[in-house]
N, C-alpha and C. Protein backbone atom coordinates (compact mmCIF):
# COMPACT_ATOMS: atom_id res chain seq x y z
N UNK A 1 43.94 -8.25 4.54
CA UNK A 1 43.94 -8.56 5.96
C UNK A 1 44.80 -9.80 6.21
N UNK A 2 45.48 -9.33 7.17
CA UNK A 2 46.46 -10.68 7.33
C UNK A 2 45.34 -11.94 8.18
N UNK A 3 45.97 -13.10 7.71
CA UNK A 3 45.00 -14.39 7.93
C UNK A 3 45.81 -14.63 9.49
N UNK A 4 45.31 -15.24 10.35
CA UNK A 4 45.26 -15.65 11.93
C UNK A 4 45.18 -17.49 12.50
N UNK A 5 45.83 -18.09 12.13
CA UNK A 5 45.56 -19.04 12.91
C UNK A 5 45.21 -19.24 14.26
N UNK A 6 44.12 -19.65 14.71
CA UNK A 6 44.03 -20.40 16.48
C UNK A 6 43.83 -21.78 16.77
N UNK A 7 44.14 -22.08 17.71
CA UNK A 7 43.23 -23.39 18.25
C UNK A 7 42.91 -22.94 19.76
N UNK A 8 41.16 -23.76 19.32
CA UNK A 8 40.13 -23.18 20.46
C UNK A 8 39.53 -24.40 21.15
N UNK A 9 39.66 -24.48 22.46
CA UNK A 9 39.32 -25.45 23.51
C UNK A 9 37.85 -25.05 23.56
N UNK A 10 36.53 -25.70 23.62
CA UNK A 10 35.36 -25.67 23.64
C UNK A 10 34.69 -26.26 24.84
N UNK A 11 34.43 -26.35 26.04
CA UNK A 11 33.23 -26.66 26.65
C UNK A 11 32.22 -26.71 27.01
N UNK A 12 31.05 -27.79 27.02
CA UNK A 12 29.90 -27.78 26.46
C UNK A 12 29.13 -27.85 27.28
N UNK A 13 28.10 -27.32 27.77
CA UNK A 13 27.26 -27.74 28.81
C UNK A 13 26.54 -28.80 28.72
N UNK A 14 26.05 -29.61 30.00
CA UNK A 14 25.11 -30.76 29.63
C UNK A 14 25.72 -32.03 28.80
N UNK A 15 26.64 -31.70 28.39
CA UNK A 15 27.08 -32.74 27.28
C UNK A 15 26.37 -32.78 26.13
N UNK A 16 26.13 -31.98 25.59
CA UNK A 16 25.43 -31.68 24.55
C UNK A 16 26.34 -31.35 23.15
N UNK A 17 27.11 -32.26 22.64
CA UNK A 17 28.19 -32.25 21.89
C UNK A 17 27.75 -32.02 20.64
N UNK A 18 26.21 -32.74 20.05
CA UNK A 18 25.84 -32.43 19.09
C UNK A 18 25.30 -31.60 18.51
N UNK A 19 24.94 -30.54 19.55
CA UNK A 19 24.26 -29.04 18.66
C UNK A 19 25.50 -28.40 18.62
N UNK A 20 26.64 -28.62 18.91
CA UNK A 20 27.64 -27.67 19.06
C UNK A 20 28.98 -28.03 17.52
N UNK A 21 28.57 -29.32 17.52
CA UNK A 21 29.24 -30.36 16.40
C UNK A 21 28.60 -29.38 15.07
N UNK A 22 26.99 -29.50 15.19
CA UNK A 22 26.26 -29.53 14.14
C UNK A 22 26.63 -28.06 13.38
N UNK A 23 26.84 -26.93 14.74
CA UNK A 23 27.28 -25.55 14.16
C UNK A 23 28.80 -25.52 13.47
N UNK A 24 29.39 -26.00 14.26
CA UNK A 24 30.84 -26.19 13.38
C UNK A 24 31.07 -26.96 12.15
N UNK A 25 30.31 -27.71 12.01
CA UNK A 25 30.46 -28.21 10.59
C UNK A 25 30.07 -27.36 9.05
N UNK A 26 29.69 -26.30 9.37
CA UNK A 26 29.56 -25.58 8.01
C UNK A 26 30.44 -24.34 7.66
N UNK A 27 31.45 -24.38 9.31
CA UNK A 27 32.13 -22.74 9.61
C UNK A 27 33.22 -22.78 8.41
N UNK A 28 33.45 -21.77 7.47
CA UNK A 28 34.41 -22.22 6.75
C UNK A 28 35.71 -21.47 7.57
N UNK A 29 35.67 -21.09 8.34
CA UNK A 29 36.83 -20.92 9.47
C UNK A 29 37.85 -22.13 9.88
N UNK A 30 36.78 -23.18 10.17
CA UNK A 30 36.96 -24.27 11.36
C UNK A 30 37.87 -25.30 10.21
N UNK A 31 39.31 -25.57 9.98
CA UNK A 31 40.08 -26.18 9.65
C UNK A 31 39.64 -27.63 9.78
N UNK A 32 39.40 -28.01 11.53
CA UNK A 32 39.48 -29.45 11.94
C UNK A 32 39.36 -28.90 12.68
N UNK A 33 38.26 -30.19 13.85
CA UNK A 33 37.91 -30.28 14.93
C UNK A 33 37.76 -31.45 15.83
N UNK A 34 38.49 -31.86 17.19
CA UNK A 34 38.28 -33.18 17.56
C UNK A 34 37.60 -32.68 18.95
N UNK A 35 36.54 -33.92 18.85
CA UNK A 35 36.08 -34.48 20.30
C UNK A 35 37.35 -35.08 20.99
N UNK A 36 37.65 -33.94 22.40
CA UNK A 36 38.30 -34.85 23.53
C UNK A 36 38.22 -35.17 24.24
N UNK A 37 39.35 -35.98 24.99
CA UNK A 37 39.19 -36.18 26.52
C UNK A 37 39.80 -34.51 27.29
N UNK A 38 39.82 -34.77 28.79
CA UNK A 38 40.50 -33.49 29.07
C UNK A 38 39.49 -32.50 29.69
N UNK A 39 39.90 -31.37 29.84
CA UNK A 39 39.52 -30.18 30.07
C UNK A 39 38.90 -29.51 28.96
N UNK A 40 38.91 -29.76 28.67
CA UNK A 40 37.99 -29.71 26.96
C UNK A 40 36.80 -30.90 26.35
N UNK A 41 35.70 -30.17 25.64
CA UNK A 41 34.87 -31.08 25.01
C UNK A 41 35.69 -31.40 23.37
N UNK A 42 35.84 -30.24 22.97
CA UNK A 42 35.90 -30.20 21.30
C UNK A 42 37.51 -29.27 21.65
N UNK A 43 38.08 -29.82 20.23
CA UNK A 43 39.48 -28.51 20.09
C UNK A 43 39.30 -28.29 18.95
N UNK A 44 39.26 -27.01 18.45
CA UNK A 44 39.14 -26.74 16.92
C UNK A 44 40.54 -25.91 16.23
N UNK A 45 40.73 -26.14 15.10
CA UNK A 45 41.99 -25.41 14.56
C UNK A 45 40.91 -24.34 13.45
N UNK A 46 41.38 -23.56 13.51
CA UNK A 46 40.75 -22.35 13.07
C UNK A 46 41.51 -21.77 12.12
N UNK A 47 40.75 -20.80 10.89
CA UNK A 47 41.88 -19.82 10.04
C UNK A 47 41.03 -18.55 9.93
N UNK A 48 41.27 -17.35 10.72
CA UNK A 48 40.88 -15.91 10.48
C UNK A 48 41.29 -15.17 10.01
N UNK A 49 40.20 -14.44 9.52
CA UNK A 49 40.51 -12.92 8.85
C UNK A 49 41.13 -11.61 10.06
N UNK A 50 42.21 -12.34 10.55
CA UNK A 50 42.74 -11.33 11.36
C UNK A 50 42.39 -11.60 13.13
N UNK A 51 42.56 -10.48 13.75
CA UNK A 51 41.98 -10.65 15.30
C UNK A 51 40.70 -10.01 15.44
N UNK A 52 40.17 -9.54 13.92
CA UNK A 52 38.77 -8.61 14.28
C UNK A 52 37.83 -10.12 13.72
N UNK A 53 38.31 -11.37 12.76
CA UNK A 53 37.28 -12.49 12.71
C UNK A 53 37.81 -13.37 13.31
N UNK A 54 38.63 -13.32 14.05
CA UNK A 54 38.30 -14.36 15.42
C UNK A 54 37.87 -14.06 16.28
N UNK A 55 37.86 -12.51 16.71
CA UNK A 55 37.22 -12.14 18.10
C UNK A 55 35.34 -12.51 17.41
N UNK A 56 35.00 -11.82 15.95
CA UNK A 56 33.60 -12.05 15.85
C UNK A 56 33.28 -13.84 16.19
N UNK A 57 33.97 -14.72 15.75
CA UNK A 57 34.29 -15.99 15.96
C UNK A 57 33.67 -16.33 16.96
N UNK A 58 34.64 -16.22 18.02
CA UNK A 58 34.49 -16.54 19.54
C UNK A 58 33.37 -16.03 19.82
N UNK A 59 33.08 -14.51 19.73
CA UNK A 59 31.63 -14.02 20.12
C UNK A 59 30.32 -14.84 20.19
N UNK A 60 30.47 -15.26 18.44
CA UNK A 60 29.30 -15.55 17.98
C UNK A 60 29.21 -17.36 18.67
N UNK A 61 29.84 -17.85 18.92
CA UNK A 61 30.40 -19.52 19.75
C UNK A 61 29.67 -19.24 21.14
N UNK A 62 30.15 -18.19 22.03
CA UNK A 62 29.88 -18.27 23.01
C UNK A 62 28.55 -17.73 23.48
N UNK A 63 27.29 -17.48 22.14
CA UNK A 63 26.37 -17.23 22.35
C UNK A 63 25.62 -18.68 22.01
N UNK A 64 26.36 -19.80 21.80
CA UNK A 64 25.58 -20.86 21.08
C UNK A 64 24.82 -20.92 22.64
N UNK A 65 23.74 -22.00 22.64
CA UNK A 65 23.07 -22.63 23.86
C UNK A 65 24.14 -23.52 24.76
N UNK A 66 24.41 -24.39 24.16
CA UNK A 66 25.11 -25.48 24.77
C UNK A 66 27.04 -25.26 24.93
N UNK A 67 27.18 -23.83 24.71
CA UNK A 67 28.90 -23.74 24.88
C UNK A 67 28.92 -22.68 26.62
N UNK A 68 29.69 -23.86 27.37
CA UNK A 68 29.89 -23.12 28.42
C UNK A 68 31.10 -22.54 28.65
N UNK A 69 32.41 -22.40 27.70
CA UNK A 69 33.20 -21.36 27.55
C UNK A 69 34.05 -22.22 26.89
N UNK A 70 34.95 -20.88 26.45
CA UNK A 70 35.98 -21.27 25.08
C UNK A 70 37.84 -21.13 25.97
N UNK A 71 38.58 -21.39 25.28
CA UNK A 71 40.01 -20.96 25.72
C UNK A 71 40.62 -20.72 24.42
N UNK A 72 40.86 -19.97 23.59
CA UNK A 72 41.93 -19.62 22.90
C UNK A 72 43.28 -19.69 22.79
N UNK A 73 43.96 -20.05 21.83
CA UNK A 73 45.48 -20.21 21.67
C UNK A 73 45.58 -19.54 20.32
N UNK A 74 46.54 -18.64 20.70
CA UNK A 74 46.95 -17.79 19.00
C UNK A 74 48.30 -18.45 18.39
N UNK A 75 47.90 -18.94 17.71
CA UNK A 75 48.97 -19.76 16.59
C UNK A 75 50.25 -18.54 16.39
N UNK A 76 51.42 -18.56 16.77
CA UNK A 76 52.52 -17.67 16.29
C UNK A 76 53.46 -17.96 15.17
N UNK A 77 53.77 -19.29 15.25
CA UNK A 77 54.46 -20.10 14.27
C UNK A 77 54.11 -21.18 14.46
N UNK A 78 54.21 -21.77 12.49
CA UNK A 78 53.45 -23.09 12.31
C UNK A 78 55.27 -23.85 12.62
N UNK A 79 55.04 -24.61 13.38
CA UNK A 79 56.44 -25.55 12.99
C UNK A 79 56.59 -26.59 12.19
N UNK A 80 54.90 -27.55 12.08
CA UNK A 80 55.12 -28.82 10.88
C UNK A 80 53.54 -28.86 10.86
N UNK A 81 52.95 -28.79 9.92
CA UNK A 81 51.57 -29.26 9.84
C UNK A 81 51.88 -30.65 9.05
């Protein structure tokens, strides 16, 4: 399966940064993740098993309690990590 990079904009309801922190810290998906400013709570850099484990990804995120929606960006080309 070809592998998928994203980066995913997170907003949180309530401000509730830490149950949402606490789930991402074990995803072995989740590359890196920063708390921001912005239109966003959290941005995460992501690595999937394709568009069938990022869509399960996102699914399973936007059932947390405290995520009041996601925005996706599909990585096409890396230019400099």
């Amino acid at each position: 399966m070809e592998e998928l990079r994203a980066v995913i904009g997170i907003k949180s309801r309530e401000g509730r940064l830490g149950e949402i922190w606490n789930n991402l810290k074990g995803r072995k998906e989740v590359l890196s993740a920063y708390e921001v400013t912005g239109e966003f709570d959290i941005i995460l850099i992501g690595k999937f098993d394709g568009t069938v484990g990022l869509e399960r990804f996102i699914k399973e995120v936007l059932q947390w309690k405290y995520v009041e929606r996601t925005t996706t960006f599909v990585v096409l080309n890396v230019i400099k990590e």
